[in-house]
Protein backbone atom coordinates (compact mmCIF):
# COMPACT_ATOMS: atom_id res chain seq x y z
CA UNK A 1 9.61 -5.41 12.17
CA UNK A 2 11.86 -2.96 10.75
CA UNK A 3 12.93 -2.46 7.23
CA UNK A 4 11.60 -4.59 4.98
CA UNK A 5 10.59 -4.67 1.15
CA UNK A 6 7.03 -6.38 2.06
CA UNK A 7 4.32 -6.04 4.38
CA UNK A 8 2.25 -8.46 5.84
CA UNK A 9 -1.48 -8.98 3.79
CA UNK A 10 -3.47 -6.64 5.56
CA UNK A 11 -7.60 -7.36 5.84
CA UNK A 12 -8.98 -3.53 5.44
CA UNK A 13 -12.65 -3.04 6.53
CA UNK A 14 -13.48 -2.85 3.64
CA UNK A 15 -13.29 -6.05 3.01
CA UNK A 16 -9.97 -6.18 1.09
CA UNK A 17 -6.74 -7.77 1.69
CA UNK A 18 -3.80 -5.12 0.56
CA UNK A 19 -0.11 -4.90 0.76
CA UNK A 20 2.78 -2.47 0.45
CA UNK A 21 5.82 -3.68 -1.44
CA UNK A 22 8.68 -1.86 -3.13
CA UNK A 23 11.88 -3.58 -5.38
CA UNK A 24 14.61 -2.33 -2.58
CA UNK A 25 15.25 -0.25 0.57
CA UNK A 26 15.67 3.44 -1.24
CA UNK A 27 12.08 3.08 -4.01
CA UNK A 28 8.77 4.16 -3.01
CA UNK A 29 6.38 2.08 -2.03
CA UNK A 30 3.34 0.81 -4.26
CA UNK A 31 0.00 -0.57 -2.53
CA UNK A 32 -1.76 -3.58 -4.11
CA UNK A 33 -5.25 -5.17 -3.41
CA UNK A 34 -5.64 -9.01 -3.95
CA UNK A 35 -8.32 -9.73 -6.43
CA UNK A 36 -9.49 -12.97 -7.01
CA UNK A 37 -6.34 -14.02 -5.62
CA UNK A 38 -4.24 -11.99 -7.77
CA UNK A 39 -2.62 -9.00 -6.68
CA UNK A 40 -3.16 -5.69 -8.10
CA UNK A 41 -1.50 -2.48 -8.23
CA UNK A 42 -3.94 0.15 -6.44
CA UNK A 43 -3.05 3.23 -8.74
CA UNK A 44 -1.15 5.51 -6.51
CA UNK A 45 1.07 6.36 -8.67
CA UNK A 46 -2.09 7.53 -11.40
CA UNK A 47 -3.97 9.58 -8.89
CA UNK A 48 -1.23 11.17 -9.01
CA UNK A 49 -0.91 12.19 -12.23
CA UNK A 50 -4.52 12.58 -12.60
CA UNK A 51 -3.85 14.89 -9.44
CA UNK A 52 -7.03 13.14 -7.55
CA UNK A 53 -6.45 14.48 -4.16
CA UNK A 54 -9.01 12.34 -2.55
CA UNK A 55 -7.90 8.47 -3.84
CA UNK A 56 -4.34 9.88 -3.15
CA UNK A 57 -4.98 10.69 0.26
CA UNK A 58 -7.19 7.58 0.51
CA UNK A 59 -3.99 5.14 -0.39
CA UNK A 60 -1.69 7.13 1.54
CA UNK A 61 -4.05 7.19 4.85
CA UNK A 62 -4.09 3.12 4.32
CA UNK A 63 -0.29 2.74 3.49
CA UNK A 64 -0.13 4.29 6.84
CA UNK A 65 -2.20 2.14 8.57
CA UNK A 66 -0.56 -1.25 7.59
CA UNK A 67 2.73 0.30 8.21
CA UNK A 68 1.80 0.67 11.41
CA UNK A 69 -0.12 -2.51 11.91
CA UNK A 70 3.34 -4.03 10.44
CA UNK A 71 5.49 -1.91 12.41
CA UNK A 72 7.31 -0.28 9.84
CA UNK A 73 10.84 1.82 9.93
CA UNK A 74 10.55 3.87 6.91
């Protein structure tokens, strides 16, 4: 798909529906998981701080994954 400031919703098996989104081409990305049909942000950005290794590498692993799924040029 190519650049983009959006992914697609992306079913996990987990059984939640998360996206990637940023505000333009050159910011970070942030992952969100729809609650309740709200969207949430997912923390990334805290397990960072809180230097949580595992939830970082958890979000990053999945941000991953839908970029591929979505086909992604980052």
């Amino acid at each position: 798909m190519g650049l983009q400031l959006q992914s697609a919703d992306f079913e996990h098996e987990d059984g939640f529906t998360y996206r990637i989104r940023r505000e333009a081409l050159d910011q970070d990305f942030t992952i969100h998981v729809k609650h309740d049909g709200d969207w949430v942000d997912c923390g990334l950005d805290q397990a960072v701080k809180d230097l949580n290794f595992a939830e970082f590498k958890r979000l990053g692993l999945l941000i991953k994954t839908i970029m591929d799924a979505d086909r992604w040029v980052a």
